[in-house]
Every structure is written in structure tokens, then in C-alpha cells.
Protein backbone atom coordinates (compact mmCIF):
# COMPACT_ATOMS: atom_id res chain seq x y z
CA UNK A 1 108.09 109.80 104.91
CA UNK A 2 108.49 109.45 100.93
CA UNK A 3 107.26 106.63 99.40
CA UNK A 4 107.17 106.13 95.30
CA UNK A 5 103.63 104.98 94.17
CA UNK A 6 104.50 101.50 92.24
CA UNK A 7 102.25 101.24 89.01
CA UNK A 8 100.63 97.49 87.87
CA UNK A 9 99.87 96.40 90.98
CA UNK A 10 99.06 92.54 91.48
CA UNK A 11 95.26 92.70 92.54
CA UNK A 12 92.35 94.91 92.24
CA UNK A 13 91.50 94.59 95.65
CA UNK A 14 94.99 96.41 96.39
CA UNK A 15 92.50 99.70 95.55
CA UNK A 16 92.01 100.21 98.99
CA UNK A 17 92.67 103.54 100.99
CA UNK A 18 94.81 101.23 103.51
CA UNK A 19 97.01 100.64 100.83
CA UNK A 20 97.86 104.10 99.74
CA UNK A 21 100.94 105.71 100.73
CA UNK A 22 99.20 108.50 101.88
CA UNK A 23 97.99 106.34 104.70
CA UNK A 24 101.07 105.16 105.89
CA UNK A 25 102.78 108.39 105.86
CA UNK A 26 99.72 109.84 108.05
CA UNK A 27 100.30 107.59 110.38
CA UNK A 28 104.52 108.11 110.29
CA UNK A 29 102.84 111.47 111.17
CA UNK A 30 102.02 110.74 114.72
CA UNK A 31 103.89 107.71 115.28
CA UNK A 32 107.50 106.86 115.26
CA UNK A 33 107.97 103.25 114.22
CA UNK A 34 106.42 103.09 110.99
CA UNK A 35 108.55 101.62 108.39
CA UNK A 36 108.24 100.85 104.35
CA UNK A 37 110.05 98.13 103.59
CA UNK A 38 111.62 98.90 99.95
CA UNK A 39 111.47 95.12 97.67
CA UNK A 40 113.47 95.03 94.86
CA UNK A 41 114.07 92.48 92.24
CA UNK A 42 116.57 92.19 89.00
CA UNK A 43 114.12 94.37 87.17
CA UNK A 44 114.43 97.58 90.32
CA UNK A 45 111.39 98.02 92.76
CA UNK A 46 109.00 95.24 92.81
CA UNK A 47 106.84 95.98 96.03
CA UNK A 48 106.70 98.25 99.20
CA UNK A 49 105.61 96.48 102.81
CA UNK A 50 104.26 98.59 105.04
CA UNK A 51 104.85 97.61 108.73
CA UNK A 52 105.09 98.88 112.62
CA UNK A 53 107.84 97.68 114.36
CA UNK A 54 107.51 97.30 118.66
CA UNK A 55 110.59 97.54 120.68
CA UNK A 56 110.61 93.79 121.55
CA UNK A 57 110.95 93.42 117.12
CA UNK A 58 107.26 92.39 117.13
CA UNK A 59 105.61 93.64 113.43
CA UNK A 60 102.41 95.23 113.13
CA UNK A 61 100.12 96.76 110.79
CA UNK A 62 100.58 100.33 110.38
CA UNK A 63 97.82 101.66 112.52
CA UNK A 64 96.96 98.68 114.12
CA UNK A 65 93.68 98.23 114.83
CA UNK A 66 92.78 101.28 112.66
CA UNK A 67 93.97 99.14 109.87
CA UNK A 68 91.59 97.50 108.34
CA UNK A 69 94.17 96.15 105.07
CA UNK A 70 97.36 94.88 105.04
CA UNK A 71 99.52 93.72 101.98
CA UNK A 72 102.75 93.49 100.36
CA UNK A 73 102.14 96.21 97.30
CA UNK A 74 103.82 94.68 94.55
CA UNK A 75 104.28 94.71 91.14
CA UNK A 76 102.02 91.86 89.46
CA UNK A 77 103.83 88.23 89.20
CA UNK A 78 106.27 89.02 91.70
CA UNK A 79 106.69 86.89 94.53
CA UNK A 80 108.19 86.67 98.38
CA UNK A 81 109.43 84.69 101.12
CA UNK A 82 107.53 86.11 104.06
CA UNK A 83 109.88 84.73 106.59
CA UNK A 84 112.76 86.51 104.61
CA UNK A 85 110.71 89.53 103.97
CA UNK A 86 110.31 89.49 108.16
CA UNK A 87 113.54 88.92 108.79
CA UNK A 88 114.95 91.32 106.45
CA UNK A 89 112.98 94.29 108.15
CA UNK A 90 114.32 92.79 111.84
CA UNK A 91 111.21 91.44 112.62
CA UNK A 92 111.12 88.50 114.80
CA UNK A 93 107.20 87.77 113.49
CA UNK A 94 104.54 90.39 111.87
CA UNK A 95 100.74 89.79 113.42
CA UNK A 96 98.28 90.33 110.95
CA UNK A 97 94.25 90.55 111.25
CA UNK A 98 93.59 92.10 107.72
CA UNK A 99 95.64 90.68 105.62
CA UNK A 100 94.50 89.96 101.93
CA UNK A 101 93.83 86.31 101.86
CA UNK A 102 94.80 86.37 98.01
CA UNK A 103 97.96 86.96 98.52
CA UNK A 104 99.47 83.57 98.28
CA UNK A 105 102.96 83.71 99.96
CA UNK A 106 101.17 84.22 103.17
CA UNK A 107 98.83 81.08 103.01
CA UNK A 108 100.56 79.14 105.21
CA UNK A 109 100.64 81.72 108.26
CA UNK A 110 96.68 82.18 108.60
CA UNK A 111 95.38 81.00 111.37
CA UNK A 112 91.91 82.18 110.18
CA UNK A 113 89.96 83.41 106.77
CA UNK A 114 86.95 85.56 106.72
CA UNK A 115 85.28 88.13 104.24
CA UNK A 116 85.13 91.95 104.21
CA UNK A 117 81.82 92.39 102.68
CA UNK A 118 81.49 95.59 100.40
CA UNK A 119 78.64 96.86 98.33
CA UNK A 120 79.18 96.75 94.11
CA UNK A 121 78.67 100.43 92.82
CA UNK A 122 80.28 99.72 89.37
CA UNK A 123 76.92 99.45 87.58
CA UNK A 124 75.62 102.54 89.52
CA UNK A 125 72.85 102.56 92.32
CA UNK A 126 70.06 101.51 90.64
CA UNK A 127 71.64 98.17 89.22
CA UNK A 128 72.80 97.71 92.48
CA UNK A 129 69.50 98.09 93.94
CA UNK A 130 68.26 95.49 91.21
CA UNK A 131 70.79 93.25 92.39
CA UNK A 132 69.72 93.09 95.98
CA UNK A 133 66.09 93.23 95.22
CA UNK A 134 66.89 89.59 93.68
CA UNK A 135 68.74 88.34 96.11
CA UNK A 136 66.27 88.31 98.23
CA UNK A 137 66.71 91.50 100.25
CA UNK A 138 64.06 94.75 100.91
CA UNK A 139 66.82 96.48 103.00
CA UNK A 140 66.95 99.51 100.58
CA UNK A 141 63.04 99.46 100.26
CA UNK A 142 62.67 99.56 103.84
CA UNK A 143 65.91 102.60 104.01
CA UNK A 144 63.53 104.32 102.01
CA UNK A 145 60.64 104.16 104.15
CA UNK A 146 62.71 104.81 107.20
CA UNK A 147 63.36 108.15 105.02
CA UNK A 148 59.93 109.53 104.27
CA UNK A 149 59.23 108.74 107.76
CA UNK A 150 62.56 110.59 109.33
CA UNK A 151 61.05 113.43 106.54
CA UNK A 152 57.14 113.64 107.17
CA UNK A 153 57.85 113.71 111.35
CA UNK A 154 61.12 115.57 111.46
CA UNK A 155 62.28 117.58 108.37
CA UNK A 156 64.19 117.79 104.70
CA UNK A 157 66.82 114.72 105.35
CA UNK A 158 69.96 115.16 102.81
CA UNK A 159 73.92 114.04 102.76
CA UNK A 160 76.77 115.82 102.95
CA UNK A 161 78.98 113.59 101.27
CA UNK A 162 82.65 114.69 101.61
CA UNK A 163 82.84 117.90 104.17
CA UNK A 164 86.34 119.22 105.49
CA UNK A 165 84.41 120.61 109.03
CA UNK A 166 86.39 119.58 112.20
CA UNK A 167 82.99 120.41 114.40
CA UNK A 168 81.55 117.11 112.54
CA UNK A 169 84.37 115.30 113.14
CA UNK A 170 84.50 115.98 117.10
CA UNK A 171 80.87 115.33 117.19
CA UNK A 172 81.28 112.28 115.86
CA UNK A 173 84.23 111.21 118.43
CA UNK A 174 81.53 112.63 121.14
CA UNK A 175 78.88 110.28 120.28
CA UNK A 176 81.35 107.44 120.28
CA UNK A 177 82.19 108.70 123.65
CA UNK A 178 78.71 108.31 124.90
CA UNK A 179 78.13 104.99 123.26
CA UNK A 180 81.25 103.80 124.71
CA UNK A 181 80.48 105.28 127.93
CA UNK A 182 76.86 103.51 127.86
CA UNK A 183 78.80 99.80 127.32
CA UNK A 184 81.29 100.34 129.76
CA UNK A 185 84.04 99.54 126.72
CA UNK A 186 87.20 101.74 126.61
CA UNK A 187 86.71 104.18 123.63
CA UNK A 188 90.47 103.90 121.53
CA UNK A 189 89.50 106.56 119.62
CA UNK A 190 90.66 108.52 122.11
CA UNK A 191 93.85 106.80 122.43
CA UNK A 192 95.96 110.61 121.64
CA UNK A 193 98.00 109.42 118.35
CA UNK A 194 94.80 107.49 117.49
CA UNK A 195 92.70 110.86 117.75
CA UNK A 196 95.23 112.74 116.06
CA UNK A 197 95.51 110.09 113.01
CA UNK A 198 91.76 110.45 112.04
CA UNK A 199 91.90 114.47 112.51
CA UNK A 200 94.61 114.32 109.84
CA UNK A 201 93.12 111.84 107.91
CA UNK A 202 89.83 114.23 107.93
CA UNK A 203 91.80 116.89 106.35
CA UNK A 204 93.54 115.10 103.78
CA UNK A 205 92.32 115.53 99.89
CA UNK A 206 94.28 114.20 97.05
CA UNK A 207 92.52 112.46 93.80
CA UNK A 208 93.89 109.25 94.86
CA UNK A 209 93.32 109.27 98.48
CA UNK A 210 91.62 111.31 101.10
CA UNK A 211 89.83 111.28 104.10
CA UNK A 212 86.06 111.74 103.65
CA UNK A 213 83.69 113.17 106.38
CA UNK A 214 79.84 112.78 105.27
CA UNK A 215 77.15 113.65 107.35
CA UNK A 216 73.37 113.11 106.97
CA UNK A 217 71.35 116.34 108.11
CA UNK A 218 67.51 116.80 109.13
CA UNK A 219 66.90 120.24 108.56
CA UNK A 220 70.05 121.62 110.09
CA UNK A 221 70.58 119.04 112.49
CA UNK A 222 73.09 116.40 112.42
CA UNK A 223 71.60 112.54 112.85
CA UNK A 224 74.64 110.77 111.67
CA UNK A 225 77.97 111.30 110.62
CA UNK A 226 80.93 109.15 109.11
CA UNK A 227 84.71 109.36 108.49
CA UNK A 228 85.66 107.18 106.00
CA UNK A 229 88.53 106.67 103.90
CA UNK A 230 88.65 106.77 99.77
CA UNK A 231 91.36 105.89 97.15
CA UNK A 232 90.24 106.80 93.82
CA UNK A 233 87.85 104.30 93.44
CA UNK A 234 87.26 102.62 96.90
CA UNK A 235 85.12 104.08 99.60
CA UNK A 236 85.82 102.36 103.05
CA UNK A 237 82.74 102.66 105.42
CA UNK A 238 85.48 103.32 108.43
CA UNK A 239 83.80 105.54 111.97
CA UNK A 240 80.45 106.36 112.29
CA UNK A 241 77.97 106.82 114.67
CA UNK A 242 74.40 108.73 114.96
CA UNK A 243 72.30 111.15 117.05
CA UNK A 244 70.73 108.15 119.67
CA UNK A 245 67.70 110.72 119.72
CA UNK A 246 66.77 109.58 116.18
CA UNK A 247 67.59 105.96 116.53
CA UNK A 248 64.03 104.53 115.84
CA UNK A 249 64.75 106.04 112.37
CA UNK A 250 68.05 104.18 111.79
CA UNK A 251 70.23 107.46 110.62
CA UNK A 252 73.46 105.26 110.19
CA UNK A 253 71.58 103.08 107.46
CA UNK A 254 69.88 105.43 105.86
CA UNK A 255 73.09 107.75 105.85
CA UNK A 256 74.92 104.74 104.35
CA UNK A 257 72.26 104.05 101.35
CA UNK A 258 72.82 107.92 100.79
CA UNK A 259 76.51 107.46 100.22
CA UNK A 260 75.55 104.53 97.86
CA UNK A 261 73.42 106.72 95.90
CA UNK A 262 76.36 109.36 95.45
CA UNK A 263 79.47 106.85 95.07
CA UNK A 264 78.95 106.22 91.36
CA UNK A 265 78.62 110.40 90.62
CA UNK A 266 82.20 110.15 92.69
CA UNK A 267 84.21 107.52 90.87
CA UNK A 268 83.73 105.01 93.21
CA UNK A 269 83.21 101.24 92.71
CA UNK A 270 82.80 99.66 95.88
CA UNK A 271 81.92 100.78 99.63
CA UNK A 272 84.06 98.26 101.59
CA UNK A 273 82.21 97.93 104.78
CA UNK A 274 84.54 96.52 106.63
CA UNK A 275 85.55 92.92 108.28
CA UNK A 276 82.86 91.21 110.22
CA UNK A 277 79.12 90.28 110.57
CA UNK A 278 76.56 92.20 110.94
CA UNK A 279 72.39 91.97 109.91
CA UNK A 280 72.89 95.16 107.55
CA UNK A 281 76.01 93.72 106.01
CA UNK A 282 74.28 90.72 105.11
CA UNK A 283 71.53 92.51 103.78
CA UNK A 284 73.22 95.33 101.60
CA UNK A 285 76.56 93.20 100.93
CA UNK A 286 76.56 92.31 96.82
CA UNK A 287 80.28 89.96 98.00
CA UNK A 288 83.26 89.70 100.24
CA UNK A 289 86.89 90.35 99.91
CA UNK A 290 88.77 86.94 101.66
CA UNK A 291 91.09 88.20 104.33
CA UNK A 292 93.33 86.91 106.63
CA UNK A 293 94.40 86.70 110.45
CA UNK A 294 97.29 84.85 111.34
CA UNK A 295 101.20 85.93 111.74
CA UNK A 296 104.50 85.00 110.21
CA UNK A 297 107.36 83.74 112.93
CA UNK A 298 110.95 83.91 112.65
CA UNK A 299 112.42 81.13 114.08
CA UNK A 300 114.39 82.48 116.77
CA UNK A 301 114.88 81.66 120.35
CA UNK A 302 112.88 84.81 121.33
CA UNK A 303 110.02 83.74 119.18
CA UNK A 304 109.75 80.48 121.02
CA UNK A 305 109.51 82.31 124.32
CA UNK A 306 107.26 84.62 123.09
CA UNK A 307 105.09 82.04 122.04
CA UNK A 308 105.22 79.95 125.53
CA UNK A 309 103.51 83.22 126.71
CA UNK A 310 101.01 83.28 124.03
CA UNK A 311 100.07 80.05 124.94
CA UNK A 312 99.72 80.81 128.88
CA UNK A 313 97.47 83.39 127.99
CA UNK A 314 95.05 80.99 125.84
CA UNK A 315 95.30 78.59 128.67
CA UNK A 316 94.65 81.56 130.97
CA UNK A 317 91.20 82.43 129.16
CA UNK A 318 89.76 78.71 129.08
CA UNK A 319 90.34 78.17 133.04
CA UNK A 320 88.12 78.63 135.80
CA UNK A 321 89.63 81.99 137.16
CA UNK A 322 89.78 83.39 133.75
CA UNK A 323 87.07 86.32 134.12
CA UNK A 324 88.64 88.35 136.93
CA UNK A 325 92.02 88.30 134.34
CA UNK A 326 90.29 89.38 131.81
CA UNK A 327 90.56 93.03 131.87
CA UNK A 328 94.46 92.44 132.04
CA UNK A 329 94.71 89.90 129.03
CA UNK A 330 93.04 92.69 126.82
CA UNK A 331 95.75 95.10 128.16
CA UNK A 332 98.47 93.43 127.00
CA UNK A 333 96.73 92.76 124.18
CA UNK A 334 96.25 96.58 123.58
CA UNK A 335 99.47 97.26 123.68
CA UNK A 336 100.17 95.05 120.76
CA UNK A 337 97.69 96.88 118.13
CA UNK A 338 97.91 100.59 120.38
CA UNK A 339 100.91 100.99 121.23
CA UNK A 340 102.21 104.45 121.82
């Protein structure tokens, strides 16, 4: 997959890894219905949508679930019909879950709005720090505590920022294994293209986009470790986990304050942390970018089946024999956002 990287884009918050071309062509990597949808206007190229497409004509975000952006990239002031735009890529309707709220054409498709909190880096650490401090927060006070304690009882703590060693990276998948294995939840990072996608994404390293594995070492021992995902001035806080040995010293957090320290010596702004709430979201969170769930139909015969079944399924949750169906409701919803 080629796709041309379109200068004066609309809105800052189309910085985002998600939104690279790089990221869409990984994922054309080890999955065969990714498409870019070219848009052009009098002037030439005006925007590039990025889509999956199912074999029933059902859109999706490229990656799915391991999307957490979607957008049409286009030039600033130019403007869409997203029922033509679906249409035109034979879609019968695109499902969306990240979908930046901003973007106007899409308004009337969201079924739901909600924020993406990220941490503001632009001022550097310390002004961040500030920043927090008065709005009411001691979350980085207390990270630091959390350190000299991980430090006086266990060893030297320090970050490896951006590493390109696989052993991290299936450590990492290992421990999500064992916390998945602990909840009884199906771990979809093991879903083969899925695995595959973040291996590749691990070993990719350009200036404006690259996969970036960081892990946070006592003494030689790994106690957290992260794969996250950076343009060239967006880091996105992305898969993580932590040695459960050291939990009572919160690795993750302090490994995330780390990367907060480092981000400004790296070029980057923000640490997006991602779509929904959380305690240490609210606490280290300096705003939220609006995004969108929701999906665009095509009217079409097809659609209007689709959605009788839709609606069976919702009905299907709120009735009284609705927990023994559960397992098979998430199925189908799984093969939606997973497909293979």
C-alpha cells in the first residue's frame, strides 16, 4: 500500500499515530481488506479515508479495536457527504467508536460523545507538573514516592524509553496473557493478525511515525513495559502491563510519569492516554480530545435488515434469558472489530 502524505491538514488533533499512513499500511500488512479511499476536489486531492471493508460491505476502522482514531484526513476547509463518501467506497454503513467528534460532517451519525484524555507536554514536565499540582491533584507527588520506595527496597529504577527488543515485547504479550488468564476474558492480543500488527508496529521507526517500546527497569529487571505508538509529536499510551510481583509499587504509573518526564526531550506534545475512565486518567489528564461512537447507514434494503438484527440483539441483552447469550452476542460482536 502507497499512500501520499496530504500537507495542511484540518485539525491538530489529526497528529495522531492512528492517522499516519504508516499505520494503515501496517495493518494492509497482515490484513487484506484495508482500503484508502482517495477524495478529490476541483483543486486535486483533498482527503484520504481510511477504512476496512467486511464481506457483507460492512465498514470498519482499520484495525478495529486496535484503533483508537478514526478520521477523514483532509485538507483544511474541505468538506463531505458521509453517506456519499460510504457509498462511494461500497459501503453499506461504516461503524465507528473513535471517531473525532470535531469533525462536523459526521455529527449527525453519533450515537455517543466522550473524551480521550491526554496529558499537555508542550510546556515541558515541570509546567505540567505545576499544572496538576493546581488542579488539585498529588498524583505525581505520590509517583514519586512510590519511586524512592520501589528504589530504597528493590534497586536503581530507570526508563527505557524507545527500545527495538522483541524479548520486551513478548513479555509484555505474556503478562497480558496472565492477566487475561486471571479474569477469565479472552486475550485479542493474541488474535494472529492482531499479534503480528503490534510486532510490526514494534519495529517500525520513521521521524513521523513509529512504534515505541519503553520499559521501566529495577536493576536489570523488568517491572513494566509499554508499546505505544508516536507521530512526530503525539505519544499514544497504547499496551502495557507490569510485573504483578511489584504491584504494591504501581510500576505502570510510575513507568508512565517516566515517559512524561522524557516526552518533551523527544518532540512530543501530548501523551494521549486513550478513550475511557479511569482514577489515574482523572488524576494526570491536563484535557480531553471529544470523540465519537456512532455509524453512518446507507439506505439500502440490506441496511434495514441488518438493522432488524441489531435491534434483536439489544432486545436480546435487556431480557430475562439474556446472561446465558451473552458469550455469543460478544462473538458476533468480535467478528465485527476482529475479523480475520
Amino acid at each position: 500500500m502507497r499512500i501520499e502524505v496530504l500537507p495542511g491538514a484540518a485539525d491538530a488533533a489529526l497528529e495522531s499515530p492512528f492517522l499516519r499512513p504508516e499505520f494503515s499500511a501496517l495493518a494492509a500488512s497482515v490484513r487484506p481488506d484495508v482500503f484508502v479511499a482517495v477524495l478529490e476536489d476541483d483543486v486535486g486531492v483533498a482527503g484520504f479515508f481510511p477504512f476496512q471493508r467486511d464481506r457483507l460491505r460492512v465498514g470498519w476502522p482499520v484495525g478495529g479495536m486496535m484503533s483508537n482514531y478514526q478520521a477523514v484526513i483532509a485538507r483544511a476547509g474541505f468538506t463531505w457527504d458521509p453517506i456519499e463518501l460510504a457509498a462511494g467506497c461500497d459501503l453499506i454503513a461504516w461503524e465507528f467508536d473513535h471517531l473525532l467528534a470535531s469533525q462536523r460532517p459526521f455529527a449527525p451519525f453519533h450515537r455517543s460523545v466522550m473524551g480521550s484524555p491526554y496529558m499537555d507536554l508542550s510546556d515541558g514536565f515541570e509546567a505540567y507538573a505545576v499544572a496538576r499540582r493546581k488542579a488539585g491533584t498529588e498524583q505525581i507527588k505520590k509517583v514519586q514516592s512510590l519511586t524512592r520506595k520501589l528504589e530504597r527496597e528493590r534497586g536503581p529504577v530507570r526508563l527505557e524509553a524507545d527500545m527495538r527488543d522483541p524479548s520486551v515485547v513478548a513479555t509484555l504479550l505474556a503478562w497480558k496473557d496472565e492477566h487475561h488468564g486471571r479474569t477469565g476474558r479472552e486475550n485479542v492480543l493474541r488474535l494472529p493478525w492482531i499479534t503480528s500488527l503490534l510486532e510490526r508496529l514494534a519495529e517500525c521507526a520513521t521521524p513521523d511515525f513509529a512504534g515505541m517500546v519503553s520499559g521501566l527497569y529495577v536493576g536489570d529487571r523488568l517491572a513494566a513495559a509499554h508499546l505505544g505508538l508516536r507521530s512526530r509529536t503525539s505519544w499514544h499510551y497504547y499496551v502495557t502491563s507490569y510485573d504483578r510481583e511489584l504491584a504494591a509499587y504501581s510500576p505502570g504509573l510510575i513507568m508512565l510519569v517516566s515517559m512524561a518526564r522524557v516526552a518533551p526531550e523527544l518532540g512530543l506534545r501530548t501523551i494521549d492516554l486513550g478513550k475511557g475512565q479511569s482514577l489515574y486518567k482523572d488524576r494526570l489528564a491536563s484535557d480531553a480530545t471529544p470523540i465519537a461512537e456512532g455509524a453512518v447507514d446507507v439506505p439500502s434494503l440490506q441496511n434495514r435488515l441488518r438493522h432488524l438484527r441489531l435491534t434483536g440483539r439489544t432486545l436480546l441483552r435487556r431480557s430475562p434469558i439474556a446472561s446465558p447469550l451473552r458469550a455469543a452476542a460478544r462473538s458476533v460482536r468480535r467478528r465485527g472489530w476482529f475479523r480475520e
